[in-house]
Protein backbone atom coordinates (compact mmCIF):
# COMPACT_ATOMS: atom_id res chain seq x y z
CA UNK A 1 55.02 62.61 34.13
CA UNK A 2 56.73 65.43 36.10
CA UNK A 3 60.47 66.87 35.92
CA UNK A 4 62.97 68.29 33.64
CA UNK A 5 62.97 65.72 31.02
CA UNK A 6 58.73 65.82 30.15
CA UNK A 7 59.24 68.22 26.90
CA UNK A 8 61.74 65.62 25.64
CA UNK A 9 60.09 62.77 26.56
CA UNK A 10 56.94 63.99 24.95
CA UNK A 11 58.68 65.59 21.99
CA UNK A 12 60.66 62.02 21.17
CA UNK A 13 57.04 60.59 21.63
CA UNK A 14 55.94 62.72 18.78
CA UNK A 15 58.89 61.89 16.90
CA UNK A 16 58.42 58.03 16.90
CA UNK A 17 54.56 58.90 16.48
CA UNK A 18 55.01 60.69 13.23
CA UNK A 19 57.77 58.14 11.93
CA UNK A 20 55.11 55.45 12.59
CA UNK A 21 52.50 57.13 10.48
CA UNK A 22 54.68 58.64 7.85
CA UNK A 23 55.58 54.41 7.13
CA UNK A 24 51.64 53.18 7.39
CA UNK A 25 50.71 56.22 4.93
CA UNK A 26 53.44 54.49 2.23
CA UNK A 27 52.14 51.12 3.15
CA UNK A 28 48.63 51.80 3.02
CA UNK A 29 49.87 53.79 -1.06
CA UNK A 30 51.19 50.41 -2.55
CA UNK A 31 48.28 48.33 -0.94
CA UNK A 32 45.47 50.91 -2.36
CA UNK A 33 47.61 51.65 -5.61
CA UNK A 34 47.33 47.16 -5.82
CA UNK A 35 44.14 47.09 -5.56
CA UNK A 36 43.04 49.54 -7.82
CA UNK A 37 45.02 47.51 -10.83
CA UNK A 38 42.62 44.64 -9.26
CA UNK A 39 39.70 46.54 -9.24
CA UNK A 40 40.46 48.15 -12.88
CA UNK A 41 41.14 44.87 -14.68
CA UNK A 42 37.93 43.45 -13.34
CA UNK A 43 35.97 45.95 -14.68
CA UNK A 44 37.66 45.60 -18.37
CA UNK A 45 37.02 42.08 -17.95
CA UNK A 46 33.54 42.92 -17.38
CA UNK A 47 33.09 45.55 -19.69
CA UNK A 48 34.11 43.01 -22.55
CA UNK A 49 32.13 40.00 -21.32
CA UNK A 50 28.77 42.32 -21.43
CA UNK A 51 29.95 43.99 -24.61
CA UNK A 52 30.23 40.66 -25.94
CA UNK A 53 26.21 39.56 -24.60
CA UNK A 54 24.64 43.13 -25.69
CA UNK A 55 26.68 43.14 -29.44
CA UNK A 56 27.22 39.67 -30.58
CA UNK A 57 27.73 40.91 -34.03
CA UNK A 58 30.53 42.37 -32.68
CA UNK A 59 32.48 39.07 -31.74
CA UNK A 60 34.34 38.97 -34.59
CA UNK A 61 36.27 42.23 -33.67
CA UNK A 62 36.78 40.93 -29.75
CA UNK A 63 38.60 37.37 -30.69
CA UNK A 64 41.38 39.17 -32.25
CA UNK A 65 41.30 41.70 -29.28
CA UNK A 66 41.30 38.87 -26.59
CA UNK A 67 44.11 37.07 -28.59
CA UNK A 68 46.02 40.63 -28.68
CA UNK A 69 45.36 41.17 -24.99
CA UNK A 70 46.97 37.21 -24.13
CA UNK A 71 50.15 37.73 -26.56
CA UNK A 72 50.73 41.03 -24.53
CA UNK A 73 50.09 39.48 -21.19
CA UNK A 74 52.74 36.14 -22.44
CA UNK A 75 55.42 38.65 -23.62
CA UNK A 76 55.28 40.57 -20.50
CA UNK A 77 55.53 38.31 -18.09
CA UNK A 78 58.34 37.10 -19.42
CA UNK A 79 59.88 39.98 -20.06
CA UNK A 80 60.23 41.25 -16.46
CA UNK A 81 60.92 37.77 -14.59
């Protein structure tokens, strides 16, 4: 493009360019940010079920935890909806 008007062309071009990214980085934040809580209550759940198989002595300390862990999870949910 040619003419009095290429610097502003090309400057509003890096305007809208940089407004497009700056609102994909933020998206791209809460979807990461989601799937790490995903990722991070997987591996608790994990974690547990294989602490449970290597230290079965121990399962009388996790059924209080996992009933703990549920009464959280039930007063929670309804707290915020």
């Amino acid at each position: 493009m040619t003419g009095p008007l290429k610097g502003v062309i090309g400057a509003g071009v890096l305007v809208v360019a940089l407004i497009a990214l700056f609102c994909a980085a933020i998206l791209l934040v809460f979807v990461f940010a989601g799937i790490g809580v995903i990722v991070l209550g997987f591996f608790v759940f994990v974690g547990m079920i294989l602490a449970g198989l290597a230290f079965p002595f121990l399962l009388p300390l996790l059924i209080p935890l996992v009933i703990l862990w549920g009464f959280v999870a039930i007063t929670r949910r309804t707290s915020t909806s």
